[in-house]
C-alpha atoms as a PDB file:
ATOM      1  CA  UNK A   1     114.440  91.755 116.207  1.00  0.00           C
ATOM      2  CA  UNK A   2     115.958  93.071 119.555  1.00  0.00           C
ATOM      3  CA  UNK A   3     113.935  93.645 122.837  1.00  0.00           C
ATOM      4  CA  UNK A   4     112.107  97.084 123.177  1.00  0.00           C
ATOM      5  CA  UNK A   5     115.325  97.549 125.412  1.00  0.00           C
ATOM      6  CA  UNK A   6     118.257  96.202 124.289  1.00  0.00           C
ATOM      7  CA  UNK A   7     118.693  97.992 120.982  1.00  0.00           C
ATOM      8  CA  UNK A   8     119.997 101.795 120.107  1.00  0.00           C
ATOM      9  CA  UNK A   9     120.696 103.148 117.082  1.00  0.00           C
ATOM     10  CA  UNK A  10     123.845 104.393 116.515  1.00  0.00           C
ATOM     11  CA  UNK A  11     124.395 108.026 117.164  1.00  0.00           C
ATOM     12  CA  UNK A  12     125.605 108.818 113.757  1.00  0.00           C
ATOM     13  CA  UNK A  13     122.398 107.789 112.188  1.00  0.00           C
ATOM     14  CA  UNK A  14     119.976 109.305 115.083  1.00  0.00           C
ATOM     15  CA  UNK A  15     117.895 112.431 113.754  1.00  0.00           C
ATOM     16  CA  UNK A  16     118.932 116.084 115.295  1.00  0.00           C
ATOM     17  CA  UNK A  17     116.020 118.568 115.326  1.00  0.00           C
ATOM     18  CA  UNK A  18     117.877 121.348 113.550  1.00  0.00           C
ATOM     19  CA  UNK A  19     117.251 119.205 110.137  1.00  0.00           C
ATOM     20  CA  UNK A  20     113.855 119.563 110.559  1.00  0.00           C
ATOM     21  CA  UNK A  21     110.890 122.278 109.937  1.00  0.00           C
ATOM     22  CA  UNK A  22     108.565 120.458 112.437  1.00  0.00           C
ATOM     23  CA  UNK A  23     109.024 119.159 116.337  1.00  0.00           C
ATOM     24  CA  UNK A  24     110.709 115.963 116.109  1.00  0.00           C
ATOM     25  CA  UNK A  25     110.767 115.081 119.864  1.00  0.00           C
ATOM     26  CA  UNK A  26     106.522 115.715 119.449  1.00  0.00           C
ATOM     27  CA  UNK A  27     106.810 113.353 116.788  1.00  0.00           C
ATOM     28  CA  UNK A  28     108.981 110.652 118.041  1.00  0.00           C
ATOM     29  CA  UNK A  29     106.833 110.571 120.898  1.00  0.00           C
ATOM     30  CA  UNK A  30     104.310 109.375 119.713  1.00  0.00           C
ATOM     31  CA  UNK A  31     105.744 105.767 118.903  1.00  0.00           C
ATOM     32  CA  UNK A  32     104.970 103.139 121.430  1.00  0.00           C
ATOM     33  CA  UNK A  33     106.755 100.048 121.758  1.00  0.00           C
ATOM     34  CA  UNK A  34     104.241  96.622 121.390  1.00  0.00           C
ATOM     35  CA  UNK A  35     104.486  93.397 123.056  1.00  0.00           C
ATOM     36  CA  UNK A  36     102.181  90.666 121.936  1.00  0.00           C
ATOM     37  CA  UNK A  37     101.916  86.670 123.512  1.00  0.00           C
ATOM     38  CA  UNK A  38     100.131  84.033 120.869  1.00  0.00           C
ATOM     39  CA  UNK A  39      98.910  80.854 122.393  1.00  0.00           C
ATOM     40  CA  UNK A  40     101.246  78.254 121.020  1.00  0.00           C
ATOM     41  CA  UNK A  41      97.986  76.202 118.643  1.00  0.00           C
ATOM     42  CA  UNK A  42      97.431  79.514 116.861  1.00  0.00           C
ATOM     43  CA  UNK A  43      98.494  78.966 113.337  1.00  0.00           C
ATOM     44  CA  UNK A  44     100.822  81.600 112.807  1.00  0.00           C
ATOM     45  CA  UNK A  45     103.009  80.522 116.096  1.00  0.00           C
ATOM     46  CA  UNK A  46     105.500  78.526 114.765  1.00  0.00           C
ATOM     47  CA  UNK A  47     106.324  80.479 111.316  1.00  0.00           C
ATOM     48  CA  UNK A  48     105.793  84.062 113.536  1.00  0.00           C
ATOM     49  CA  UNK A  49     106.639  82.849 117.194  1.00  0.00           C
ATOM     50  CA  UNK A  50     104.534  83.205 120.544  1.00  0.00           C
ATOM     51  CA  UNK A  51     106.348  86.374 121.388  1.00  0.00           C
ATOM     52  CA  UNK A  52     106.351  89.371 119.702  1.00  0.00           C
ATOM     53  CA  UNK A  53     108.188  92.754 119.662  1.00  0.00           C
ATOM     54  CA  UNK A  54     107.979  95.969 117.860  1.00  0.00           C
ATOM     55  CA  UNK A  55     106.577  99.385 118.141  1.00  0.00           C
ATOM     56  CA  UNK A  56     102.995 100.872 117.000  1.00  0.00           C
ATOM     57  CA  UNK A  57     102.259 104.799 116.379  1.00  0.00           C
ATOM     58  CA  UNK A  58      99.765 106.558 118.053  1.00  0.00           C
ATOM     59  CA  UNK A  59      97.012 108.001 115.272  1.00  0.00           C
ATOM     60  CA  UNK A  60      94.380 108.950 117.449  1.00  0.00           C
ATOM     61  CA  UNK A  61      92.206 108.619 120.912  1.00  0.00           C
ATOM     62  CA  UNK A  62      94.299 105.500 122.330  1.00  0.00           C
ATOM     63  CA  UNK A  63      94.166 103.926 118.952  1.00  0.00           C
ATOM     64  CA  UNK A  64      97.845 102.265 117.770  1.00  0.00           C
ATOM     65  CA  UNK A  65      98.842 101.518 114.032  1.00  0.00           C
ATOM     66  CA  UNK A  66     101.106  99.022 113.949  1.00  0.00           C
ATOM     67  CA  UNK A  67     102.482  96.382 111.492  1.00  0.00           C
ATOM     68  CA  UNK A  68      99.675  93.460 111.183  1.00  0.00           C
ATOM     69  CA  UNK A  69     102.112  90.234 112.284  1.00  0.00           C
ATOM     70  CA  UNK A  70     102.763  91.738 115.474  1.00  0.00           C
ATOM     71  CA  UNK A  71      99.315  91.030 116.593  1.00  0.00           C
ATOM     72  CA  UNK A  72      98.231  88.067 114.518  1.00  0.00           C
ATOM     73  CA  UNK A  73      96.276  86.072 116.926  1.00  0.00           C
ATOM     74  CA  UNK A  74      97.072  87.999 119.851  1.00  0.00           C
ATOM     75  CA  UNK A  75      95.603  87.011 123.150  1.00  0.00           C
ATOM     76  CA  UNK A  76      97.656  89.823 125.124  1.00  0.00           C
ATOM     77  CA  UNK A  77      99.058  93.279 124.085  1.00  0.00           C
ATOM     78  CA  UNK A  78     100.808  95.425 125.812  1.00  0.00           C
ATOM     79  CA  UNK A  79     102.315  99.327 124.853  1.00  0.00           C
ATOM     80  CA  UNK A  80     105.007 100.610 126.150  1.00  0.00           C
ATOM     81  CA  UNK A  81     105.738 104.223 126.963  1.00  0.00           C
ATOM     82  CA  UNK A  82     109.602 105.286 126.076  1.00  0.00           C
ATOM     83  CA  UNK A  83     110.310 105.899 129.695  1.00  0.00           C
ATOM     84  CA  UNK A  84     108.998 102.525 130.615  1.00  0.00           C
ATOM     85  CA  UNK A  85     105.489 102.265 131.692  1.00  0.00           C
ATOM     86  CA  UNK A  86     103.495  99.899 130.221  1.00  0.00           C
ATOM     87  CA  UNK A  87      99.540  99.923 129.198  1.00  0.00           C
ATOM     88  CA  UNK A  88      97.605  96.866 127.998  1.00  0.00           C
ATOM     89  CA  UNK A  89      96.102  97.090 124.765  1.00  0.00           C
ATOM     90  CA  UNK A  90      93.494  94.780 122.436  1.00  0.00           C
ATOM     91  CA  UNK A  91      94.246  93.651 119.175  1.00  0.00           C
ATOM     92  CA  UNK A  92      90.989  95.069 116.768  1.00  0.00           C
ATOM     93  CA  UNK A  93      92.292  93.361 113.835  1.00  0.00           C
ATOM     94  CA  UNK A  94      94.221  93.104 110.695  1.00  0.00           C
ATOM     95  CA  UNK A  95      94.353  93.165 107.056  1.00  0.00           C
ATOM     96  CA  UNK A  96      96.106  90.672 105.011  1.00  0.00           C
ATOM     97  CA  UNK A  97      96.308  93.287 102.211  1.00  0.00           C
ATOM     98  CA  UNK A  98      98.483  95.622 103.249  1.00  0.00           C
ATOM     99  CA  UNK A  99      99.915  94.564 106.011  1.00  0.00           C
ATOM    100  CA  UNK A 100      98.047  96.900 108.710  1.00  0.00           C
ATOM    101  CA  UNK A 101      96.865  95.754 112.361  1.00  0.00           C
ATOM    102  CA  UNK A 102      95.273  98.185 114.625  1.00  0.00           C
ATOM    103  CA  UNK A 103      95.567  98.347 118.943  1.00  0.00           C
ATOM    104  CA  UNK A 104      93.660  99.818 121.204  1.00  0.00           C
ATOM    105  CA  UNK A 105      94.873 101.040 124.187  1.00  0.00           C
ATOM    106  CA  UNK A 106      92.452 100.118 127.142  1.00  0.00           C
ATOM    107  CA  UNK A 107      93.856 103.352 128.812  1.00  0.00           C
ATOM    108  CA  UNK A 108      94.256 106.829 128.004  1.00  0.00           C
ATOM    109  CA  UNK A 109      97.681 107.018 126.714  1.00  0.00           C
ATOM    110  CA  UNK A 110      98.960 110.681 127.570  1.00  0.00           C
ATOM    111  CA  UNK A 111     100.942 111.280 124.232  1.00  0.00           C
ATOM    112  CA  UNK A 112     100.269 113.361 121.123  1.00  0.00           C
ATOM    113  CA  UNK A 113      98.733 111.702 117.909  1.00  0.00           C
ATOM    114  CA  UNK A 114     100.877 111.573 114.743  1.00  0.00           C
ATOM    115  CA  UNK A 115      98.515 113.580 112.004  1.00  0.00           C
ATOM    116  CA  UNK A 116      98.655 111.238 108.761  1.00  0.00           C
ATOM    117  CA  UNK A 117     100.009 112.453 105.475  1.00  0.00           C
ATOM    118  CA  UNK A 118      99.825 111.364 102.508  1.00  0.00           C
ATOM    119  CA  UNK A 119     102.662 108.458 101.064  1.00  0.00           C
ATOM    120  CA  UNK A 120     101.820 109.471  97.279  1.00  0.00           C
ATOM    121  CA  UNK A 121     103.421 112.693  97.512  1.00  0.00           C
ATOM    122  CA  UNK A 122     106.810 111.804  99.090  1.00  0.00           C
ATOM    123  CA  UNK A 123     109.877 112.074  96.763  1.00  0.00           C
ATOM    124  CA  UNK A 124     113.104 109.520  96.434  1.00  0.00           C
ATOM    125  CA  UNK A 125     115.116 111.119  98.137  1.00  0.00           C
ATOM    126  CA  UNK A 126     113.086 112.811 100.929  1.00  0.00           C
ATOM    127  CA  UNK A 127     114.638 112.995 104.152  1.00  0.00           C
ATOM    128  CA  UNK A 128     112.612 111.318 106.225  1.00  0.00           C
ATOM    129  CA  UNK A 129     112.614 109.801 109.999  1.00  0.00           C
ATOM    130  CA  UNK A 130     111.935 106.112 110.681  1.00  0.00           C
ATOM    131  CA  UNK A 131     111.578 105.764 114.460  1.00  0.00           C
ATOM    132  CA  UNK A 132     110.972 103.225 116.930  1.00  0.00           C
ATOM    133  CA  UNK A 133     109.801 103.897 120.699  1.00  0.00           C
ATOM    134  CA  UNK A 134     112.163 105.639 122.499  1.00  0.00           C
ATOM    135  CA  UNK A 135     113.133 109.018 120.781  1.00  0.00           C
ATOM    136  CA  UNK A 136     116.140 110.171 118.651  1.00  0.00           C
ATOM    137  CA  UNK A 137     118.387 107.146 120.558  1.00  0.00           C
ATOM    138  CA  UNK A 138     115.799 104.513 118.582  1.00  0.00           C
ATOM    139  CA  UNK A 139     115.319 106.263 115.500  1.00  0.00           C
ATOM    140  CA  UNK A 140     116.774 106.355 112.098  1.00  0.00           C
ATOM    141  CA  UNK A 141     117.568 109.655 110.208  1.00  0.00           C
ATOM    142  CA  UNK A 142     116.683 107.905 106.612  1.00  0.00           C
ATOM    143  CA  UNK A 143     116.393 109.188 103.068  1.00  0.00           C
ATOM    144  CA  UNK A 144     113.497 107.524 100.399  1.00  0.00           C
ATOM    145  CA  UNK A 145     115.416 105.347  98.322  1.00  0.00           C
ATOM    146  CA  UNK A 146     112.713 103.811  96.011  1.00  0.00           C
ATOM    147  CA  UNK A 147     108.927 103.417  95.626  1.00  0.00           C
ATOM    148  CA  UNK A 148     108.436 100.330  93.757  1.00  0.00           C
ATOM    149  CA  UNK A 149     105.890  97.124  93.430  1.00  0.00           C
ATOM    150  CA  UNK A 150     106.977  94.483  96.413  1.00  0.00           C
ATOM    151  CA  UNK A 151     106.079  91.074  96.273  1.00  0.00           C
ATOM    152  CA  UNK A 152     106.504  88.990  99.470  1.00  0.00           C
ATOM    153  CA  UNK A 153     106.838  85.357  99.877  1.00  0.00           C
ATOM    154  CA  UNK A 154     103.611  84.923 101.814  1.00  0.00           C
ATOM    155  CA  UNK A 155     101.331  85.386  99.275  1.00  0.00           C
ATOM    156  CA  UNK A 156     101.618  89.229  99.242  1.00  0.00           C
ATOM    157  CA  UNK A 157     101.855  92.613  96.994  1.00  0.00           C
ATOM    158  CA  UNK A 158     102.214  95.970  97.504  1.00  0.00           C
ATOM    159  CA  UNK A 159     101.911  98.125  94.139  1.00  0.00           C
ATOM    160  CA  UNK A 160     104.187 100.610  95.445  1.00  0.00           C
ATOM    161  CA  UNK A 161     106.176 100.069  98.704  1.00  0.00           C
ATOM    162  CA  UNK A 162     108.430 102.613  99.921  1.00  0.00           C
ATOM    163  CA  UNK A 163     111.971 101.426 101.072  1.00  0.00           C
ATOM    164  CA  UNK A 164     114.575 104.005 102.577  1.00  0.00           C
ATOM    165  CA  UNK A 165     118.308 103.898 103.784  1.00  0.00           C
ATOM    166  CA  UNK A 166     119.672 103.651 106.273  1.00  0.00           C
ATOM    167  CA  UNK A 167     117.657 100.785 108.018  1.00  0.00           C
ATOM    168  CA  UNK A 168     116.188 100.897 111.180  1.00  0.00           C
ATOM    169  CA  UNK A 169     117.229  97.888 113.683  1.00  0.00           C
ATOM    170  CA  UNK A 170     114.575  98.010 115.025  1.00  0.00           C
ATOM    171  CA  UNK A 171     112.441  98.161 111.786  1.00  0.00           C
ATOM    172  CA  UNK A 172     108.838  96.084 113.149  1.00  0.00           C
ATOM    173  CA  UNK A 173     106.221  98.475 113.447  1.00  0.00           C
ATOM    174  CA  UNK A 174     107.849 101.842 113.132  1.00  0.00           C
ATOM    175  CA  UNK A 175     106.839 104.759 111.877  1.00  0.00           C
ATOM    176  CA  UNK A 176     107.722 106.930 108.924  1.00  0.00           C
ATOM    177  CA  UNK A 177     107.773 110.380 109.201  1.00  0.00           C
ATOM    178  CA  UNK A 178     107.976 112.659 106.454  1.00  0.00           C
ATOM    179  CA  UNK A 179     109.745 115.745 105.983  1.00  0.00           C
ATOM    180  CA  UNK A 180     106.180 117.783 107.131  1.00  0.00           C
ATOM    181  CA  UNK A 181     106.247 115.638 110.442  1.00  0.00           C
ATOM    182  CA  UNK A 182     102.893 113.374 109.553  1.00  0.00           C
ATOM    183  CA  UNK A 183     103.237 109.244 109.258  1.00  0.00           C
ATOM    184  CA  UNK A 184     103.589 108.056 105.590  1.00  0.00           C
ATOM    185  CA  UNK A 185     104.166 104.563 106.028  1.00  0.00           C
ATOM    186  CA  UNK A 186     104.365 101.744 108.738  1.00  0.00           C
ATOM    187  CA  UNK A 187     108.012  99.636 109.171  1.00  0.00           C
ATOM    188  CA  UNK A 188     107.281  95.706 107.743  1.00  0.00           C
ATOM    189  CA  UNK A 189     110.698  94.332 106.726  1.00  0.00           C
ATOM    190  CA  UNK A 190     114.368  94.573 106.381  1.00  0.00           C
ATOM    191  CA  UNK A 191     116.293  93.484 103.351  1.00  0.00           C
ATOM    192  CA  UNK A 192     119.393  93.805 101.868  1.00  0.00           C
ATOM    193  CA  UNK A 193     121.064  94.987  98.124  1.00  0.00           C
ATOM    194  CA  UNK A 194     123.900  95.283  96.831  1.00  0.00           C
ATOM    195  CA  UNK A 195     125.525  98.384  95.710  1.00  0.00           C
ATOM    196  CA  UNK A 196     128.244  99.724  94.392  1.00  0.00           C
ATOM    197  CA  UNK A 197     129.986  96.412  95.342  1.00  0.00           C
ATOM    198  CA  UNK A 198     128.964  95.924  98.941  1.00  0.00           C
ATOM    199  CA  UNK A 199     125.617  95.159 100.718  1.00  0.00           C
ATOM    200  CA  UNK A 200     123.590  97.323 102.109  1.00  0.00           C
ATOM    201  CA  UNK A 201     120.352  96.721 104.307  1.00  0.00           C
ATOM    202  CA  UNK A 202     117.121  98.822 103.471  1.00  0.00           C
ATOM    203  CA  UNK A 203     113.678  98.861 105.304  1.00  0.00           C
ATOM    204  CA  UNK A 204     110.339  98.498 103.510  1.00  0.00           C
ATOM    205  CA  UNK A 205     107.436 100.056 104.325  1.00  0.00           C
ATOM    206  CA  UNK A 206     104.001 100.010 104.028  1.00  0.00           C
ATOM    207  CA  UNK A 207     102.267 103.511 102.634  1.00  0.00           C
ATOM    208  CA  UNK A 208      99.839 105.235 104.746  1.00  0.00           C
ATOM    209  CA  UNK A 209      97.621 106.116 101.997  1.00  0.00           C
ATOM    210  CA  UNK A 210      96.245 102.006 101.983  1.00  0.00           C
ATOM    211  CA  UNK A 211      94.979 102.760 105.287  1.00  0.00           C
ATOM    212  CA  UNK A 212      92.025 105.743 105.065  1.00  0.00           C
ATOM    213  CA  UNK A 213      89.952 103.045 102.840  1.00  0.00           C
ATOM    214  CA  UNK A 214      89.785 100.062 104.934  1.00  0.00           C
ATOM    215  CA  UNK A 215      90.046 101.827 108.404  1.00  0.00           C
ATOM    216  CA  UNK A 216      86.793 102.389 109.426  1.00  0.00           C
ATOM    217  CA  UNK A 217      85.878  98.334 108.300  1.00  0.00           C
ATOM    218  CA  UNK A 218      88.801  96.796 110.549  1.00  0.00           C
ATOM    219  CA  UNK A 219      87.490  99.615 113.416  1.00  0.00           C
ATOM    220  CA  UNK A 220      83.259  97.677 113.045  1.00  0.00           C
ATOM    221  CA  UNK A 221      84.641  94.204 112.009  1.00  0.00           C
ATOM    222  CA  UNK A 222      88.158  93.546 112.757  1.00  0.00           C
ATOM    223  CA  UNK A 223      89.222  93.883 108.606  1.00  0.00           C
ATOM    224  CA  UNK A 224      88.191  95.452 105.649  1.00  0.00           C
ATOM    225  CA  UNK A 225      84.701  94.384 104.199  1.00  0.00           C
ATOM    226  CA  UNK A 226      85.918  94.066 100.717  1.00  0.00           C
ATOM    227  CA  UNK A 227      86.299  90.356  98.347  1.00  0.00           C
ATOM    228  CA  UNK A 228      88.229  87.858 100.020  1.00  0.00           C
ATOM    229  CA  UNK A 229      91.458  87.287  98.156  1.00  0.00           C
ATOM    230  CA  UNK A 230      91.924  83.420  97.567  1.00  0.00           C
ATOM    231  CA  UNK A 231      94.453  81.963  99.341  1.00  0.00           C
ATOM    232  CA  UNK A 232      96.940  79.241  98.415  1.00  0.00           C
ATOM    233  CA  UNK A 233      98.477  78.414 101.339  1.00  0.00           C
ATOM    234  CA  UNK A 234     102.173  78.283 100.067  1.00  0.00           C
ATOM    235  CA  UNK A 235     105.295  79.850 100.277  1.00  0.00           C
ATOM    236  CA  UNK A 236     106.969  80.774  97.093  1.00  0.00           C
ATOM    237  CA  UNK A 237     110.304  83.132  95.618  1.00  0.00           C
ATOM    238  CA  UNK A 238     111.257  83.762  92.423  1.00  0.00           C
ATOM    239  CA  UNK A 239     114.745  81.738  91.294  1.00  0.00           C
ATOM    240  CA  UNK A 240     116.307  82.534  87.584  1.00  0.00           C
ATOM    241  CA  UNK A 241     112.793  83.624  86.504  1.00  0.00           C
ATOM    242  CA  UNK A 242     111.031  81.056  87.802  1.00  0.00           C
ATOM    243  CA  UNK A 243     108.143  80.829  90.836  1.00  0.00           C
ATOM    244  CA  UNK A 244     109.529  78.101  93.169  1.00  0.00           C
ATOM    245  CA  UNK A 245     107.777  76.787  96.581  1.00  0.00           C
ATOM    246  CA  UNK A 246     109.820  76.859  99.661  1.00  0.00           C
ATOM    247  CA  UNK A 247     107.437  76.053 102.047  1.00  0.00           C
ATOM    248  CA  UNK A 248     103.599  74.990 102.729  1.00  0.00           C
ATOM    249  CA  UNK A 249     101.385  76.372 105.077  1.00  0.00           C
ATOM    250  CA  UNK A 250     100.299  73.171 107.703  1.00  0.00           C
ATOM    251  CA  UNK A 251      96.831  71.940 106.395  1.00  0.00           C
ATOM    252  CA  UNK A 252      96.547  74.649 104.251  1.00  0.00           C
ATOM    253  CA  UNK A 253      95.158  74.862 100.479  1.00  0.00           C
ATOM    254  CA  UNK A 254      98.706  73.524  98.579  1.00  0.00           C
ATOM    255  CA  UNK A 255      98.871  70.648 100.965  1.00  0.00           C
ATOM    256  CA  UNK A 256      95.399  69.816 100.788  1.00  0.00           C
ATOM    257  CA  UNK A 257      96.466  69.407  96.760  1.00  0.00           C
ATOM    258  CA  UNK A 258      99.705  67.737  98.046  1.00  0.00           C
ATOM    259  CA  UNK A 259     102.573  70.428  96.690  1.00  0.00           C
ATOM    260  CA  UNK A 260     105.591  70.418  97.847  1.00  0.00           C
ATOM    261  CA  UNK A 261     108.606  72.078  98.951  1.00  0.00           C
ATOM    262  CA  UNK A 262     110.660  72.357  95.616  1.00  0.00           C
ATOM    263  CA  UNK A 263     107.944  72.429  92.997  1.00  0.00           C
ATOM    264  CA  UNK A 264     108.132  74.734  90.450  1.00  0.00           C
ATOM    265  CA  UNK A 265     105.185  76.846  89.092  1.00  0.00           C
ATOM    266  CA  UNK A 266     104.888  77.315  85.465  1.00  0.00           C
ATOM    267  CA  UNK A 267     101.778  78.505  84.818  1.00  0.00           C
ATOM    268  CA  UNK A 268      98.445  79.614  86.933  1.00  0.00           C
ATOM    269  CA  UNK A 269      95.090  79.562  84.992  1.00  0.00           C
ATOM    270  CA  UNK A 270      96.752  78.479  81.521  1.00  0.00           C
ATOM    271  CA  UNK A 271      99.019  81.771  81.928  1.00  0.00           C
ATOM    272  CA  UNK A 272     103.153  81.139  82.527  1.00  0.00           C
ATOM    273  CA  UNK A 273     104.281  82.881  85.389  1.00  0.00           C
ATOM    274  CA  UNK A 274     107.816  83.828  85.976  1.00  0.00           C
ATOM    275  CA  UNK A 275     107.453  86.529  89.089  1.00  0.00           C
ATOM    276  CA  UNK A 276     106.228  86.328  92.331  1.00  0.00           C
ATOM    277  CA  UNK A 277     103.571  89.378  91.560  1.00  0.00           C
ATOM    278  CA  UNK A 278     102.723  88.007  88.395  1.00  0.00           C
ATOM    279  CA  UNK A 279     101.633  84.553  90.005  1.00  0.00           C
ATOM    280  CA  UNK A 280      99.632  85.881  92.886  1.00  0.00           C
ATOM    281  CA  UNK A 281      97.871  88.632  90.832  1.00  0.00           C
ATOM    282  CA  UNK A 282      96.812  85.644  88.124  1.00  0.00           C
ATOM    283  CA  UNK A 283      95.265  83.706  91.590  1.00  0.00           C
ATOM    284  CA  UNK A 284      93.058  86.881  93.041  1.00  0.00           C
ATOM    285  CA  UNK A 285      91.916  87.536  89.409  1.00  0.00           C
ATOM    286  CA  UNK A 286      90.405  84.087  89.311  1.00  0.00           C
ATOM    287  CA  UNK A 287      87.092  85.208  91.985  1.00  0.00           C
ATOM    288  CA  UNK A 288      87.194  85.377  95.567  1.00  0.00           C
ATOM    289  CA  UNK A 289      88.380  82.780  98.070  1.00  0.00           C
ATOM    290  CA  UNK A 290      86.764  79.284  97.715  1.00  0.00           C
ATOM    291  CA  UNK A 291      87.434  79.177  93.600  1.00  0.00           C
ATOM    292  CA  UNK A 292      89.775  76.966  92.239  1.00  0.00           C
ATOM    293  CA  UNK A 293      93.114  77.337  91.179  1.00  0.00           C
ATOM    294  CA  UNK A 294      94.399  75.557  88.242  1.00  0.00           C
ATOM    295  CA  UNK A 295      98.553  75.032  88.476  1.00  0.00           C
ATOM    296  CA  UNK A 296     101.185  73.669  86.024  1.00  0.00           C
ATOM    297  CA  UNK A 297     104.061  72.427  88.225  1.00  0.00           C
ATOM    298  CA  UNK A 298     107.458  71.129  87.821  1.00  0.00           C
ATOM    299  CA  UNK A 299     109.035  68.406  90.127  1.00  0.00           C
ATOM    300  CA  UNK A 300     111.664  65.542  89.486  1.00  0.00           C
ATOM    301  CA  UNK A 301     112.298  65.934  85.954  1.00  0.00           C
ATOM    302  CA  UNK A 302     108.318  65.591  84.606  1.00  0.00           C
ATOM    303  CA  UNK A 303     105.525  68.910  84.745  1.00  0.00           C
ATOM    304  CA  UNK A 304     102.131  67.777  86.226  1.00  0.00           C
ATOM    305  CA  UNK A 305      98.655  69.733  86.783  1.00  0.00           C
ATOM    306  CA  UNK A 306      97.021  70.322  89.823  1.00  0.00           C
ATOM    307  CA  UNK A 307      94.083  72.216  90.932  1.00  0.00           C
ATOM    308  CA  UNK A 308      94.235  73.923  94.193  1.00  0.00           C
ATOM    309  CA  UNK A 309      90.859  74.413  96.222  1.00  0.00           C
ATOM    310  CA  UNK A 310      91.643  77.898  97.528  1.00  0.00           C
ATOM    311  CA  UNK A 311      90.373  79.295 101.139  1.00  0.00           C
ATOM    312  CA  UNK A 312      90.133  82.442 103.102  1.00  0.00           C
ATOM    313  CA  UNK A 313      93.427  82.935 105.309  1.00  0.00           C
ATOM    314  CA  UNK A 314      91.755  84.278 108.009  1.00  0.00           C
ATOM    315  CA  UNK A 315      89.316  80.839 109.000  1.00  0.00           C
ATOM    316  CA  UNK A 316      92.756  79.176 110.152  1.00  0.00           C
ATOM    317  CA  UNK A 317      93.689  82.021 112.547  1.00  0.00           C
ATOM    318  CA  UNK A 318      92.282  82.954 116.130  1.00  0.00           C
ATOM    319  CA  UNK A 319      90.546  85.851 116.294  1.00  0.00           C
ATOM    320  CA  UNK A 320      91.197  88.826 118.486  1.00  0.00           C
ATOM    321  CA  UNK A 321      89.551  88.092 121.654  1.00  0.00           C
ATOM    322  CA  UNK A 322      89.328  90.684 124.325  1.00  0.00           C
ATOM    323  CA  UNK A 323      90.181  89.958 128.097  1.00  0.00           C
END
């Protein structure tokens, strides 16, 4: 992703007020650029990087929503203001979940809250805003393009992300506004389809209506006091219907059972698996972290079982630590 200052979106895509019932400016200023710095031993340094850039939206009393690997083992935060000031935050935590981490600002940050609305009720085809810090000049006048199940390489699901066109630059961290002017959604990735015979990039997002539940439990304890999903420690994609590993997490659960890069999973539990979703959701339904994890694999020509001691994800990362 660019710097908080290097990027613009172009001005054919930027929002104009006139196409919307509510204030936009009030809106778009409530997104804050974030800055985070990871001590190079934390465990998500070298897949995530030391450095981190996005944006966060203000949701009330100092307190930032933001996109959860922005602040993974964050030592330092720090917001930014549109017009360039800058105010250090802390990192209260994240969820693996859904994707969430929360800031808080460790000054009064003199800009208007985005109200939260509810994800469930937007439409395909909603015009909607995705925008970064900045104003219209960093945001993205966007249209709902599908709310579908997402599965993400990193041992992840969402039963029904929402993913609009065009897609922001930008996209870490921003925030979706709906066509009432509340947040439905925080920015998480880019990708790219192909349509109509040409490729086209879309942003997914994470719905707003995940949060409500699990806010006040990353608020006490830094993430939501709910069953610890187990954790495999691998990273997988689906290939011609089949679940392949691409990579291993360093020291991690798969390694521990000595997968590897290239292995093929046919089944999880006695049950074949062919999709990404399919294959995690077998895992969590197993018990909580700590249970083991039966696997079928495939490597070199010959299929071979292995059993998988599974862990929480969060005992190999640093925890937010306040300075």
């Amino acid at each position: 992703m660019a710097s908080l200052s290097e990027w613009k979106v172009p001005p054919a895509v930027q929002p104009k007020p006139e196409d919307y019932a509510y204030d936009l400016d009030r809106a778009l200023a409530s997104v804050v650029g974030l800055r985070s710095i990871v001590p190079p031993d934390a465990f998500t340094a070298d897949t995530l990087g030391i450095e981190r850039a996005g944006n966060g939206v203000l949701i009330r009393d100092g307190l930032v929503l933001t996109i959860g690997y922005l602040v993974t083992e964050a030592e330092t935060v720090w917001l930014h203001y549109g017009d360039g000031r800058v105010a250090q935050g802390h990192a209260l935590g994240f969820d693996q979940e859904t994707g969430f981490g929360l800031v808080q600002a460790l000054s009064k940050l003199e800009l208007p809250s985005l109200p939260l609305g509810k994800s469930a009720a937007a439409q395909i085809g909603e015009r909607v805003v995705l925008a970064g810090t900045g104003g219209r000049q960093r945001a993205v006048a966007a249209r709902i393009t599908a709310k579908q199940e997402f599965a993400g390489y990193w041992e992840y699901v969402l039963d029904e992300a929402i993913f609009t066109y065009p897609a922001h630059p930008n996209w870490g961290g921003t925030a979706l506004i709906s066509s009432a002017g509340e947040l439905i959604g925080i920015g998480s990735l880019q990708l790219e389809r192909a349509r109509e015979g040409r490729n086209e990039n879309l942003n997914m997002v994470v719905p707003i209506d995940l949060l409500p539940p699990i806010l006040d439990d990353i608020l006490k304890f830094g993430r939501a006091n709910r069953p610890v999903r187990p954790w495999l420690g691998l990273y997988a994609t689906e290939i011609e219907d089949k679940v392949v590993v691409v990579g291993i997490a360093a020291k991690g659960p798969a390694a521990r059972a000595e997968i590897k890069t290239g292995d093929v999973v046919l089944e999880a539990a006695g049950e074949k698996v062919t999709t990404l979703a399919g294959f995690y959701r077998k895992v969590w339904s197993l018990g909580e972290s700590g249970v083991d994890v039966p696997l079928l694999l495939y490597r070199d020509g010959n299929s071979f079982e292995a059993r998988v001691k599974s862990s929480d994800r969060a005992k190999f990362l640093k925890a937010p630590s306040l300075h």
